[in-house]
Structure formats: C-alpha cells, structure tokens
PDB file of N, CA and C in Angstrom:
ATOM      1  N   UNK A   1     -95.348  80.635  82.595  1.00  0.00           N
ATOM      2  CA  UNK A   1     -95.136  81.449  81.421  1.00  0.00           C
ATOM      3  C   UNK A   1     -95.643  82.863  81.685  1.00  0.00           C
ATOM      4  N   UNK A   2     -95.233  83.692  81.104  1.00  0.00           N
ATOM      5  CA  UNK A   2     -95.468  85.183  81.467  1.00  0.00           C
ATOM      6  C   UNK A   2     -95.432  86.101  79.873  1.00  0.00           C
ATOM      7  N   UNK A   3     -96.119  86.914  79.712  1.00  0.00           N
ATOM      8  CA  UNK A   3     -96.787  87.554  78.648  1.00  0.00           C
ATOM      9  C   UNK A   3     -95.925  88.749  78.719  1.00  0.00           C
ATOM     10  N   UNK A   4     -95.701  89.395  78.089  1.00  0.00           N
ATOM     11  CA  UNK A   4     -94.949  90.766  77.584  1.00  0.00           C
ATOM     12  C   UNK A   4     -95.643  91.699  76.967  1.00  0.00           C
ATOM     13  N   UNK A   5     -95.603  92.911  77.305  1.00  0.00           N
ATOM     14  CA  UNK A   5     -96.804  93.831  76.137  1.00  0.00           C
ATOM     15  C   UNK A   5     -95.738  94.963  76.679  1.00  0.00           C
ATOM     16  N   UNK A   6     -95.368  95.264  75.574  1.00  0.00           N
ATOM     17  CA  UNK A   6     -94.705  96.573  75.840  1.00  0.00           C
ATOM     18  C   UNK A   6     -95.029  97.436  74.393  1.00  0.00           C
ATOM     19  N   UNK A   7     -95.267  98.901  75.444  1.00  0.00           N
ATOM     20  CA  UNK A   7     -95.555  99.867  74.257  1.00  0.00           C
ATOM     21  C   UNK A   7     -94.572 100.705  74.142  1.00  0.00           C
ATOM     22  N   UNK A   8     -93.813 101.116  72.966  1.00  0.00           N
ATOM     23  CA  UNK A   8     -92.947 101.292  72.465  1.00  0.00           C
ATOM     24  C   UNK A   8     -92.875 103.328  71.145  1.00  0.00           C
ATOM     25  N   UNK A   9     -91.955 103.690  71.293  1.00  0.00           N
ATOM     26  CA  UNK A   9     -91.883 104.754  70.217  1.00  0.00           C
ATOM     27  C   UNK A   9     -91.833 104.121  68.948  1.00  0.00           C
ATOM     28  N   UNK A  10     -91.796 104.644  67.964  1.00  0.00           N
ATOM     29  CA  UNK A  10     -92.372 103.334  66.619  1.00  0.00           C
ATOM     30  C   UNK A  10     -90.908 103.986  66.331  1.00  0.00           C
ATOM     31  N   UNK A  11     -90.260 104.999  66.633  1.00  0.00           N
ATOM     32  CA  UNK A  11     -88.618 105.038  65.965  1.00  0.00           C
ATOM     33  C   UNK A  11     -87.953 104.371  67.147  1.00  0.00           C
ATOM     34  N   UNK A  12     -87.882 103.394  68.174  1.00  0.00           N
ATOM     35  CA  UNK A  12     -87.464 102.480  68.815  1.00  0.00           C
ATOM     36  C   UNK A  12     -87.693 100.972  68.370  1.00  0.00           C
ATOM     37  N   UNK A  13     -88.208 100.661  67.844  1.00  0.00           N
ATOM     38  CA  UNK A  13     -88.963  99.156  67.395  1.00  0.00           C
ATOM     39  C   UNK A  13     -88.021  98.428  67.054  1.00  0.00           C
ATOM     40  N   UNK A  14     -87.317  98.826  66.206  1.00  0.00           N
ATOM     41  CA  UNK A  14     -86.039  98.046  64.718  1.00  0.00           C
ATOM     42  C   UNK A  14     -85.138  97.948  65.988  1.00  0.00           C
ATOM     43  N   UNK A  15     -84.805  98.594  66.498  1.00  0.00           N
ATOM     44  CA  UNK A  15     -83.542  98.611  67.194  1.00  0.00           C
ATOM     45  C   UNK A  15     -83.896  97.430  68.757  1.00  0.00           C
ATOM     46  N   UNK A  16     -85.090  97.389  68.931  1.00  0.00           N
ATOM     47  CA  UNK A  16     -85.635  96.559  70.016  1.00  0.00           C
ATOM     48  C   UNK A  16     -85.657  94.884  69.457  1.00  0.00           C
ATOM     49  N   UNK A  17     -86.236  94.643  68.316  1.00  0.00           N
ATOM     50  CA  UNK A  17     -86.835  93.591  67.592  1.00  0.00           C
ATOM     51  C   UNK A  17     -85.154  92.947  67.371  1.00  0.00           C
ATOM     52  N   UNK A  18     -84.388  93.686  66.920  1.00  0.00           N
ATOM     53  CA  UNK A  18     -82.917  93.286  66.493  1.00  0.00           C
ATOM     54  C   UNK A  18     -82.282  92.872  67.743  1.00  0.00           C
ATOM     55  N   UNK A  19     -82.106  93.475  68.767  1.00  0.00           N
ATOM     56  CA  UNK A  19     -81.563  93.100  70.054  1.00  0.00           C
ATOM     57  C   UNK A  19     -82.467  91.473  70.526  1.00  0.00           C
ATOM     58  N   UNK A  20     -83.672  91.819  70.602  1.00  0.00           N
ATOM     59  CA  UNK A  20     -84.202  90.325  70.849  1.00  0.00           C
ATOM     60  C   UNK A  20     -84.145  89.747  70.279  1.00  0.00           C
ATOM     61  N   UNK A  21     -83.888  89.444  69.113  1.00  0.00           N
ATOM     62  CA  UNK A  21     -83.436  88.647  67.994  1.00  0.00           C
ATOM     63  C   UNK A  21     -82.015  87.723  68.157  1.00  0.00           C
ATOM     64  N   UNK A  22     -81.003  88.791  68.566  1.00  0.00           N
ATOM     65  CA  UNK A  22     -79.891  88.260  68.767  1.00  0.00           C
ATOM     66  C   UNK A  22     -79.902  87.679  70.004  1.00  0.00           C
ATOM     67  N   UNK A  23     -80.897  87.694  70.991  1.00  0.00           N
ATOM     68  CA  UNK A  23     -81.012  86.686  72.209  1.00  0.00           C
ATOM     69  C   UNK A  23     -81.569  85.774  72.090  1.00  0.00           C
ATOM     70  N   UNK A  24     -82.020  85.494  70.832  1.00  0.00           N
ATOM     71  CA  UNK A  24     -82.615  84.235  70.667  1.00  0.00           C
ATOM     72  C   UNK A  24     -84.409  84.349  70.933  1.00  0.00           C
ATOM     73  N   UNK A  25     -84.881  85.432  70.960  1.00  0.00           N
ATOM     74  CA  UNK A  25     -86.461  85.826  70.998  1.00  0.00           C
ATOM     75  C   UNK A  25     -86.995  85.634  69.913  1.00  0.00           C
ATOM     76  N   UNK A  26     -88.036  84.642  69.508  1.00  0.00           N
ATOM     77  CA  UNK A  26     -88.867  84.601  68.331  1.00  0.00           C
ATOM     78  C   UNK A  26     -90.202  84.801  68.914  1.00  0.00           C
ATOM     79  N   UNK A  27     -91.004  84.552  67.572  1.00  0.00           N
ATOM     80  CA  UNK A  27     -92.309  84.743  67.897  1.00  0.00           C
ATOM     81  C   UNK A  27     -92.921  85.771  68.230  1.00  0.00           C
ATOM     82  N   UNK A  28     -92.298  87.026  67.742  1.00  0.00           N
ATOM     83  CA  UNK A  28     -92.874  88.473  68.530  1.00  0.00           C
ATOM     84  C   UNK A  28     -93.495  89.051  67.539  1.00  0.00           C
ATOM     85  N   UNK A  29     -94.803  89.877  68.422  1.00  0.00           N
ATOM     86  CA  UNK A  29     -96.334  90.333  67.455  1.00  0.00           C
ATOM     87  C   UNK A  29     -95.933  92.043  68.131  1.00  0.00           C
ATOM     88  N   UNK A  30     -96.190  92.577  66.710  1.00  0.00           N
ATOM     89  CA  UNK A  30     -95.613  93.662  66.391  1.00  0.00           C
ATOM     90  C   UNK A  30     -96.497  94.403  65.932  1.00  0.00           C
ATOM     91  N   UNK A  31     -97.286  95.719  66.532  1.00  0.00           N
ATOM     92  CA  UNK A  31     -98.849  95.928  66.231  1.00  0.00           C
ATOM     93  C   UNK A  31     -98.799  97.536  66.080  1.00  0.00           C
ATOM     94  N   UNK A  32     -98.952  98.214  65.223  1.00  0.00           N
ATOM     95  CA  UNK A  32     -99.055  99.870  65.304  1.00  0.00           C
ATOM     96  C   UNK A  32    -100.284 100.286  65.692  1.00  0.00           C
ATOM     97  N   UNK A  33    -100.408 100.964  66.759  1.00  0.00           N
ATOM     98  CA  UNK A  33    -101.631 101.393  67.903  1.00  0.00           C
ATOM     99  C   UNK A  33    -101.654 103.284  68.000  1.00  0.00           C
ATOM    100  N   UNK A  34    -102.759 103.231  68.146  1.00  0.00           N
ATOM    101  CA  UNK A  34    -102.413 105.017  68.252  1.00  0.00           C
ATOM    102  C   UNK A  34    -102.750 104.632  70.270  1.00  0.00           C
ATOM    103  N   UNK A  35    -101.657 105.285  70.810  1.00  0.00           N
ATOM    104  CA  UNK A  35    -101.566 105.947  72.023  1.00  0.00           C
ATOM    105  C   UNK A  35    -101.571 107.077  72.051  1.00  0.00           C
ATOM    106  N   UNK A  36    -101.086 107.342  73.543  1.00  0.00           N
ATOM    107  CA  UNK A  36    -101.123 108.682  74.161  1.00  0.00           C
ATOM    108  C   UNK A  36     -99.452 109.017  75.149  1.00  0.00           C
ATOM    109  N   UNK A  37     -98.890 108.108  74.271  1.00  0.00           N
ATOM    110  CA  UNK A  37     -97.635 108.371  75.150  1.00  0.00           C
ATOM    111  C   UNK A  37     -96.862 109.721  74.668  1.00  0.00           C
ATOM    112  N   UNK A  38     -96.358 110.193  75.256  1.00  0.00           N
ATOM    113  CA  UNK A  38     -95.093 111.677  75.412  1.00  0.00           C
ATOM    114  C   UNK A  38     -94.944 111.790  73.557  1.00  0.00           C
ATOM    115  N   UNK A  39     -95.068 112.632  73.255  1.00  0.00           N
ATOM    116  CA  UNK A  39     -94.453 112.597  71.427  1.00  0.00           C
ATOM    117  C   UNK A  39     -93.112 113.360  71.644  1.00  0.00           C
ATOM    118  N   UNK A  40     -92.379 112.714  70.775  1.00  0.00           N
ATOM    119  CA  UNK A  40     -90.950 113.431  70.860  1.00  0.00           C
ATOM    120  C   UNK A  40     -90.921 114.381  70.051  1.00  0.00           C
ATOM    121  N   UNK A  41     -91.584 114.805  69.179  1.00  0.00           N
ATOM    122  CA  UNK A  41     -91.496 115.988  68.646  1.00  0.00           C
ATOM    123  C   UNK A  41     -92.951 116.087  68.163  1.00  0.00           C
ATOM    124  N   UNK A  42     -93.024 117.152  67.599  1.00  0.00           N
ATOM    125  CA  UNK A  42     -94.818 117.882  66.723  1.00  0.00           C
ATOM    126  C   UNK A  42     -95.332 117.103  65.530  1.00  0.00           C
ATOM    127  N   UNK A  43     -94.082 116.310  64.738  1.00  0.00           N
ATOM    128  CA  UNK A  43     -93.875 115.943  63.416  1.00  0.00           C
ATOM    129  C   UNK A  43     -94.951 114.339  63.759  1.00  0.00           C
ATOM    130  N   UNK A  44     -94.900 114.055  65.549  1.00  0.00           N
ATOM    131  CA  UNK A  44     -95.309 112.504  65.808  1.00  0.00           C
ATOM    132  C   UNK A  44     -96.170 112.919  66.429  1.00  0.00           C
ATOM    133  N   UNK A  45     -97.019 113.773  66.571  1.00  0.00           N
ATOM    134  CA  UNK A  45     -98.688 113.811  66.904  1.00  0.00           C
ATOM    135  C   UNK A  45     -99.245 113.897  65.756  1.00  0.00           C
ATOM    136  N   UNK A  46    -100.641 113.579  66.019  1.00  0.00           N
ATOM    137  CA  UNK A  46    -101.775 114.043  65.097  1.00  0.00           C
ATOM    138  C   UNK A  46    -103.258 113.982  65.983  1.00  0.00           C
ATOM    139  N   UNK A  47    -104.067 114.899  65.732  1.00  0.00           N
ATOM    140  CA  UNK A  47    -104.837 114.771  66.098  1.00  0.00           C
ATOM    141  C   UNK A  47    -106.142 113.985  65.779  1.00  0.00           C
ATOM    142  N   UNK A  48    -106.540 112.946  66.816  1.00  0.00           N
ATOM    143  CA  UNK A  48    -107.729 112.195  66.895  1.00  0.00           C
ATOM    144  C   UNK A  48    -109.167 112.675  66.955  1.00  0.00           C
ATOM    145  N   UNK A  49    -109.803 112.545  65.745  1.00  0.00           N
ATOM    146  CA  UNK A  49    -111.370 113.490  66.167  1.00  0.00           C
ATOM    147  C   UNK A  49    -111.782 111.663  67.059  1.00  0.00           C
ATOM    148  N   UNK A  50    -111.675 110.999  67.320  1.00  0.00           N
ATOM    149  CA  UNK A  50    -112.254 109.913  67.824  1.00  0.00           C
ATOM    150  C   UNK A  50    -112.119 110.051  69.230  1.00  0.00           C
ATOM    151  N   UNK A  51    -110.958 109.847  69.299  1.00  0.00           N
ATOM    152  CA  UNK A  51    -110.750 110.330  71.081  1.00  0.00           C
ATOM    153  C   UNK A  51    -110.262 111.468  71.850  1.00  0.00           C
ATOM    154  N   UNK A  52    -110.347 112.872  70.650  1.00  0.00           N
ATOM    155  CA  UNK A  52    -110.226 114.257  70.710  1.00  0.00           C
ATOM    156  C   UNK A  52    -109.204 114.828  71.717  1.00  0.00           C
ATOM    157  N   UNK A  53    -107.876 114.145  71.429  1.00  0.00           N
ATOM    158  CA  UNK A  53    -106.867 114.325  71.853  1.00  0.00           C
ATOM    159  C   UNK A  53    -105.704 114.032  71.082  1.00  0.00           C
ATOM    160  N   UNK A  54    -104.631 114.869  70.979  1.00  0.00           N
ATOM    161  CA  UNK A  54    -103.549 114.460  70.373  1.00  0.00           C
ATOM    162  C   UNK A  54    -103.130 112.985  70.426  1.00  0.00           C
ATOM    163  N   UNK A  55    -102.832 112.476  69.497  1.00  0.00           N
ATOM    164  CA  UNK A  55    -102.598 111.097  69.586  1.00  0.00           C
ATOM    165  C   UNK A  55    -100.887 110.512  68.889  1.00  0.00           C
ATOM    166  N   UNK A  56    -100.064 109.394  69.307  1.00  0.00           N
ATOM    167  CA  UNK A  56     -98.806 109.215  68.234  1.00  0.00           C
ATOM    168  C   UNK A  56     -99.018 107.739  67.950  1.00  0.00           C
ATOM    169  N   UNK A  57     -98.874 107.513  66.840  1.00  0.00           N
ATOM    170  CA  UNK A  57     -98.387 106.216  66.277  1.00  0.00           C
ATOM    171  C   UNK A  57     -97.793 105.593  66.833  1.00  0.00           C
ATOM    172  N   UNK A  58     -97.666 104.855  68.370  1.00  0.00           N
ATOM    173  CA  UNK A  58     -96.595 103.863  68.585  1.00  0.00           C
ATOM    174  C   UNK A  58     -96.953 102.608  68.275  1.00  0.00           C
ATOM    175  N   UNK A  59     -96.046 101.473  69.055  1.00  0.00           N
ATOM    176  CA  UNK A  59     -95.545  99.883  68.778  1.00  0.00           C
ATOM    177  C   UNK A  59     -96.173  99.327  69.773  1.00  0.00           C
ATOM    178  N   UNK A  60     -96.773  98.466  69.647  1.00  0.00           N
ATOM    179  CA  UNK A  60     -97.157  97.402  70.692  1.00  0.00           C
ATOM    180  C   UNK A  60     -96.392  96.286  70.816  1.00  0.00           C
ATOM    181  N   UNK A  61     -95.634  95.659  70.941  1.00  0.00           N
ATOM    182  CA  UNK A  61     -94.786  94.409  70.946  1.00  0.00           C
ATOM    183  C   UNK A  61     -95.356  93.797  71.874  1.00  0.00           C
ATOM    184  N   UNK A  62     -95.484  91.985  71.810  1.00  0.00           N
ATOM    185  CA  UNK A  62     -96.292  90.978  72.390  1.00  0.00           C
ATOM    186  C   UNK A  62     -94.989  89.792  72.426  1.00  0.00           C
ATOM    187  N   UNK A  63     -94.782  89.153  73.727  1.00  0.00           N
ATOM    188  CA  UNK A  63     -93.960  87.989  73.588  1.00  0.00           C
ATOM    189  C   UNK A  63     -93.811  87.391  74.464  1.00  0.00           C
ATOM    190  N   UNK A  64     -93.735  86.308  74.827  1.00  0.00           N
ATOM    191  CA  UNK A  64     -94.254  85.083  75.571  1.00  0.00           C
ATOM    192  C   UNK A  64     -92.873  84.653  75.704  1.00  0.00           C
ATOM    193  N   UNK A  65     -92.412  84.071  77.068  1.00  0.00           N
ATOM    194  CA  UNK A  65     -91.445  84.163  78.036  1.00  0.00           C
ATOM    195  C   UNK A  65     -91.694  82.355  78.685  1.00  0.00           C
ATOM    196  N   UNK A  66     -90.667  81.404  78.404  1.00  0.00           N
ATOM    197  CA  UNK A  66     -91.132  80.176  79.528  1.00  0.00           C
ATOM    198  C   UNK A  66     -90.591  80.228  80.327  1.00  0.00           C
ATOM    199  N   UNK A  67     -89.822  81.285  81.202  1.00  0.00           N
ATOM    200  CA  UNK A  67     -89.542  81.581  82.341  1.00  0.00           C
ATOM    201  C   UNK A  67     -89.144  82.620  82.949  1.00  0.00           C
ATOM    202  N   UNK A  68     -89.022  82.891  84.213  1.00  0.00           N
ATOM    203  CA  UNK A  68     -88.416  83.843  84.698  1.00  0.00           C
ATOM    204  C   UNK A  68     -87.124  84.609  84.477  1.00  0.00           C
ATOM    205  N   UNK A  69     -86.720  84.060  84.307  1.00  0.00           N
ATOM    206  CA  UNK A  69     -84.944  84.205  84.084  1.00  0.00           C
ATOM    207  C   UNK A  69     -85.432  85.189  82.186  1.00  0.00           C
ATOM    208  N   UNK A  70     -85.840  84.464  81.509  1.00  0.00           N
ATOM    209  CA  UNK A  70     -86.073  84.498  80.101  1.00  0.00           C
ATOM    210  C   UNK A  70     -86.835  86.077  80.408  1.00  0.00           C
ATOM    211  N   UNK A  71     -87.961  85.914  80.979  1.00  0.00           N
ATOM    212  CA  UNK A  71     -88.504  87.184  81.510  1.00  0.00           C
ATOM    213  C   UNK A  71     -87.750  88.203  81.274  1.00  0.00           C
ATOM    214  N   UNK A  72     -86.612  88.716  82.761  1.00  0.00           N
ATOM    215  CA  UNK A  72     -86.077  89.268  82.871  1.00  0.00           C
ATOM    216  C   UNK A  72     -85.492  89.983  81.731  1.00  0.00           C
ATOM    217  N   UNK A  73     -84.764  88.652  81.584  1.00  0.00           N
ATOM    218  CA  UNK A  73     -83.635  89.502  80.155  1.00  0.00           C
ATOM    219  C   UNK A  73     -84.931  90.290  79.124  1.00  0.00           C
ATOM    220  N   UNK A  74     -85.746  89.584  78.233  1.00  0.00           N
ATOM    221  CA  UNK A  74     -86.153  90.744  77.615  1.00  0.00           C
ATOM    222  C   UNK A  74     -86.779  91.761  78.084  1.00  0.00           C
ATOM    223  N   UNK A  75     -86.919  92.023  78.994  1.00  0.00           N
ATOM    224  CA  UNK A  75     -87.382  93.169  79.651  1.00  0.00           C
ATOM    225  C   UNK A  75     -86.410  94.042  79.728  1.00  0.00           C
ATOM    226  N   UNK A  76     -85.355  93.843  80.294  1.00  0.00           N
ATOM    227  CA  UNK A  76     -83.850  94.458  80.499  1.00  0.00           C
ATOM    228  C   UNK A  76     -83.858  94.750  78.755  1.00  0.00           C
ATOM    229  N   UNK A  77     -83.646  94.118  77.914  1.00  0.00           N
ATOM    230  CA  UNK A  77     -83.534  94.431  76.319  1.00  0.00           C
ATOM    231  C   UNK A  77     -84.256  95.257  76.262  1.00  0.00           C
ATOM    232  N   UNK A  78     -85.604  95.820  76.092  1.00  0.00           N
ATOM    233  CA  UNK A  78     -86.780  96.146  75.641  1.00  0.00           C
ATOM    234  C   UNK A  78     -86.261  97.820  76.560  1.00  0.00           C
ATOM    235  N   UNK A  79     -85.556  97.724  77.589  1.00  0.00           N
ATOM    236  CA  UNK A  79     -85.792  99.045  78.478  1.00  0.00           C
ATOM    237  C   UNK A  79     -84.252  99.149  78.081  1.00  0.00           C
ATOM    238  N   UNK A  80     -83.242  98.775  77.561  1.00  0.00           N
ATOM    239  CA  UNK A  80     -82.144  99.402  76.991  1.00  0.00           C
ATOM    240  C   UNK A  80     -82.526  99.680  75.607  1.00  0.00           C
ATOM    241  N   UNK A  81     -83.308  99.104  74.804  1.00  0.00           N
ATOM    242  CA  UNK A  81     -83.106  99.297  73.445  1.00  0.00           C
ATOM    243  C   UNK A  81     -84.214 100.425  73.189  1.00  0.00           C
ATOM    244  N   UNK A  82     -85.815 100.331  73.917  1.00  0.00           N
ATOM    245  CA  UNK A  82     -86.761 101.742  73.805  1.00  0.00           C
ATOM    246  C   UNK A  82     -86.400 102.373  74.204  1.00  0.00           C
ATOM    247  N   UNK A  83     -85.228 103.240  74.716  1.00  0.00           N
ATOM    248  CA  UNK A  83     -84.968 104.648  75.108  1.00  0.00           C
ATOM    249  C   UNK A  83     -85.096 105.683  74.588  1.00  0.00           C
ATOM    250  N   UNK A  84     -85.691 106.685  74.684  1.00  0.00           N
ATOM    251  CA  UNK A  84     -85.485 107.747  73.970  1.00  0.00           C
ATOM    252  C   UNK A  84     -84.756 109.041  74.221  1.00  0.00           C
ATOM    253  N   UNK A  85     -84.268 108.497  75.706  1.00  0.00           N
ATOM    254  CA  UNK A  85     -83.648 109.784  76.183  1.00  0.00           C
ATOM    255  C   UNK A  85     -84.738 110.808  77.229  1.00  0.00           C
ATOM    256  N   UNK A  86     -85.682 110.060  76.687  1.00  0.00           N
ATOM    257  CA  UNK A  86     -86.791 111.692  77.402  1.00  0.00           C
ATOM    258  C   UNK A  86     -87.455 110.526  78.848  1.00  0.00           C
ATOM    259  N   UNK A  87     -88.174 110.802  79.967  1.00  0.00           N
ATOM    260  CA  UNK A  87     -89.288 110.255  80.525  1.00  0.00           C
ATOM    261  C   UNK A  87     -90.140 109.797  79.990  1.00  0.00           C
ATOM    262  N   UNK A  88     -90.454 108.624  80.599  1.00  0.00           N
ATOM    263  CA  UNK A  88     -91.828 107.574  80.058  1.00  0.00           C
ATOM    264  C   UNK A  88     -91.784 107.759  78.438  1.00  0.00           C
ATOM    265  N   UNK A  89     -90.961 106.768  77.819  1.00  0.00           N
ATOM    266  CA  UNK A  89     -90.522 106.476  76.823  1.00  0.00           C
ATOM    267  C   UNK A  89     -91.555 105.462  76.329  1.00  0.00           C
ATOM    268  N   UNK A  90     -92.362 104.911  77.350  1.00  0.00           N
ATOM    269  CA  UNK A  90     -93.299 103.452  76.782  1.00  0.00           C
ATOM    270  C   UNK A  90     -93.331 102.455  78.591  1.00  0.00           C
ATOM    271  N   UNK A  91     -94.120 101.875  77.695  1.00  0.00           N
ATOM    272  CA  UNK A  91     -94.260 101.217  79.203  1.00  0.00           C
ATOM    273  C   UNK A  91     -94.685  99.797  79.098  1.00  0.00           C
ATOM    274  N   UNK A  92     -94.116  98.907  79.781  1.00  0.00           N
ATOM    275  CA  UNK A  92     -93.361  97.381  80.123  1.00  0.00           C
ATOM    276  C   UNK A  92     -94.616  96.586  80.483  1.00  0.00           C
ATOM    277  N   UNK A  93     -95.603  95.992  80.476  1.00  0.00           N
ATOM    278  CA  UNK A  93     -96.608  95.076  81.063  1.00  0.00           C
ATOM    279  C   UNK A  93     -96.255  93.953  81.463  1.00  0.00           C
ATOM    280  N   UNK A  94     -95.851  92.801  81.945  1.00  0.00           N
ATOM    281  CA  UNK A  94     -96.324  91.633  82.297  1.00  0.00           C
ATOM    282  C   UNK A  94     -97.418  90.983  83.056  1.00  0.00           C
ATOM    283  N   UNK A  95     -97.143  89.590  82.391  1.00  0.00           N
ATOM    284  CA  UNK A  95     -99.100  89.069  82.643  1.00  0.00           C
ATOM    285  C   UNK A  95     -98.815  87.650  83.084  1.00  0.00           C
ATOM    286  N   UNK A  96     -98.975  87.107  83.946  1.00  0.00           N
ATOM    287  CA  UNK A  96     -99.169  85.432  83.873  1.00  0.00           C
ATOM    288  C   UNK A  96    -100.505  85.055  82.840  1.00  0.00           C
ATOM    289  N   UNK A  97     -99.812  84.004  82.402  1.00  0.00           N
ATOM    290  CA  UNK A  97    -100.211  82.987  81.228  1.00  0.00           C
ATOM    291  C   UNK A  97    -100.504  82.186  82.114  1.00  0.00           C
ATOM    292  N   UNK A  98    -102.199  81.654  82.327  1.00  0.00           N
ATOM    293  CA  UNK A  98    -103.155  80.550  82.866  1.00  0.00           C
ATOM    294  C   UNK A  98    -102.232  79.648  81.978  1.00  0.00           C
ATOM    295  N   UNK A  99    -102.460  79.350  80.760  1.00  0.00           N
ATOM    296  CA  UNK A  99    -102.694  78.115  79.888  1.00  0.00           C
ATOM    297  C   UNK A  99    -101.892  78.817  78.444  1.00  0.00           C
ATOM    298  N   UNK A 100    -101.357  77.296  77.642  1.00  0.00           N
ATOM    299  CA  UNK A 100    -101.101  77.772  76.181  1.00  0.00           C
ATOM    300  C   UNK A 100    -101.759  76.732  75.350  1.00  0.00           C
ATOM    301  N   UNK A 101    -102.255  76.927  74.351  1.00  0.00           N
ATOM    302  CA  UNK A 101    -103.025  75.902  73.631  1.00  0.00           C
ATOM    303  C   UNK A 101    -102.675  75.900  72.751  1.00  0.00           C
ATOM    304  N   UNK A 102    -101.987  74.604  71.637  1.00  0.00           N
ATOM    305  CA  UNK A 102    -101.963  75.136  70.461  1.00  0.00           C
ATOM    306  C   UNK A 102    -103.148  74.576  69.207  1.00  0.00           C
ATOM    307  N   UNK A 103    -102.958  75.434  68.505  1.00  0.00           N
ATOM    308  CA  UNK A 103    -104.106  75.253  67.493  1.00  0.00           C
ATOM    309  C   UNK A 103    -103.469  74.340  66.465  1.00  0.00           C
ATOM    310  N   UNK A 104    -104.618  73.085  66.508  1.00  0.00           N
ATOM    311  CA  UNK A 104    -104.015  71.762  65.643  1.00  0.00           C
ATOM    312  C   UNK A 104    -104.807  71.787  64.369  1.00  0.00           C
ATOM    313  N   UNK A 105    -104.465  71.143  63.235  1.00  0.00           N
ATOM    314  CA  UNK A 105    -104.772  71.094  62.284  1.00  0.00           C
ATOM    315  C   UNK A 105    -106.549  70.204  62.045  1.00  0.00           C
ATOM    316  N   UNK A 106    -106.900  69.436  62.600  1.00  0.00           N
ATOM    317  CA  UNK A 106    -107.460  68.479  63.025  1.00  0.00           C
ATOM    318  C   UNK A 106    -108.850  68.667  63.997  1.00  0.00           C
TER     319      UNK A 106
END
C-alpha cells in the first residue's frame, strides 16, 4: 500500500477531488494548510507574523492506494487536474504504508 500527500492550489482541489471521484477514489482527507508554494496572484498571499514570510492557503489531499497500478493513475489525475499553468504548481509525495489497522468498535 502506498500513501499519497499531495499539496495542491486550493483553486485546483474541486476539479482534482471530482476527477478522482470518477475513478473510483474514496476515502480522501482534504486539509487547508498555509504553505509556501508559488501564489498565483497577490489576492493568494498573506502575510505570516508566525513564520514571517508570505504565506498561501493551499490543499493537502491524503489517499491511500492498494497498489501500484492504482498508484499511478491517481497521481497521473492529481498532476492533470492541479495544473495551474505556471511551475511548481504543488507537489506529489508518496510513502510506503508499513501496516493498516482498523479501528474496531470493541
């Protein structure tokens, strides 16, 4: 199993979440993070007195993959659908998954 973390423009998200959707992707954690990625315009910075640098509102998206093949494709989704047209639009993580546990009632 393999982990997904991709950070995303927050005006890319809808259009990402919908494409994986129609491939049959559930289960995706959808998190608004202040980064430091490229702002596409002035209107998507603001400045951070915390980490005293311009900062933008993007997407964190989280999603768990039981295979390779499965992998692939949303990755391929995720890098057709976050485009913005400009360089380093967001950026793609994968992780091997040791273990999945689920949490039982009991």
């Amino acid at each position: 199993m393999k982990e997904i973390k991709a950070y995303i423009h927050r005006n890319r998200i809808a259009d990402v979440v919908r494409a994986l959707g129609q491939a049959g992707y559930r289960n995706l954690s959808i998190i608004d993070v202040k980064g430091m990625l490229r702002a596409l315009d002035a209107r998507e910075q603001e400045y951070s007195i915390e980490v005293g640098e311009k900062v933008i509102t993007e997407v964190k998206l989280e999603l768990v993959c039981e295979d390779e093949n499965r992998t692939a494709e949303a990755v391929r989704i995720i890098r057709e659908h976050a485009r913005t047209g400009r360089p380093e639009a967001g950026w793609i993580y994968i992780s091997q998954i040791q273990s999945a546990l689920p949490i039982d009632g009991g």
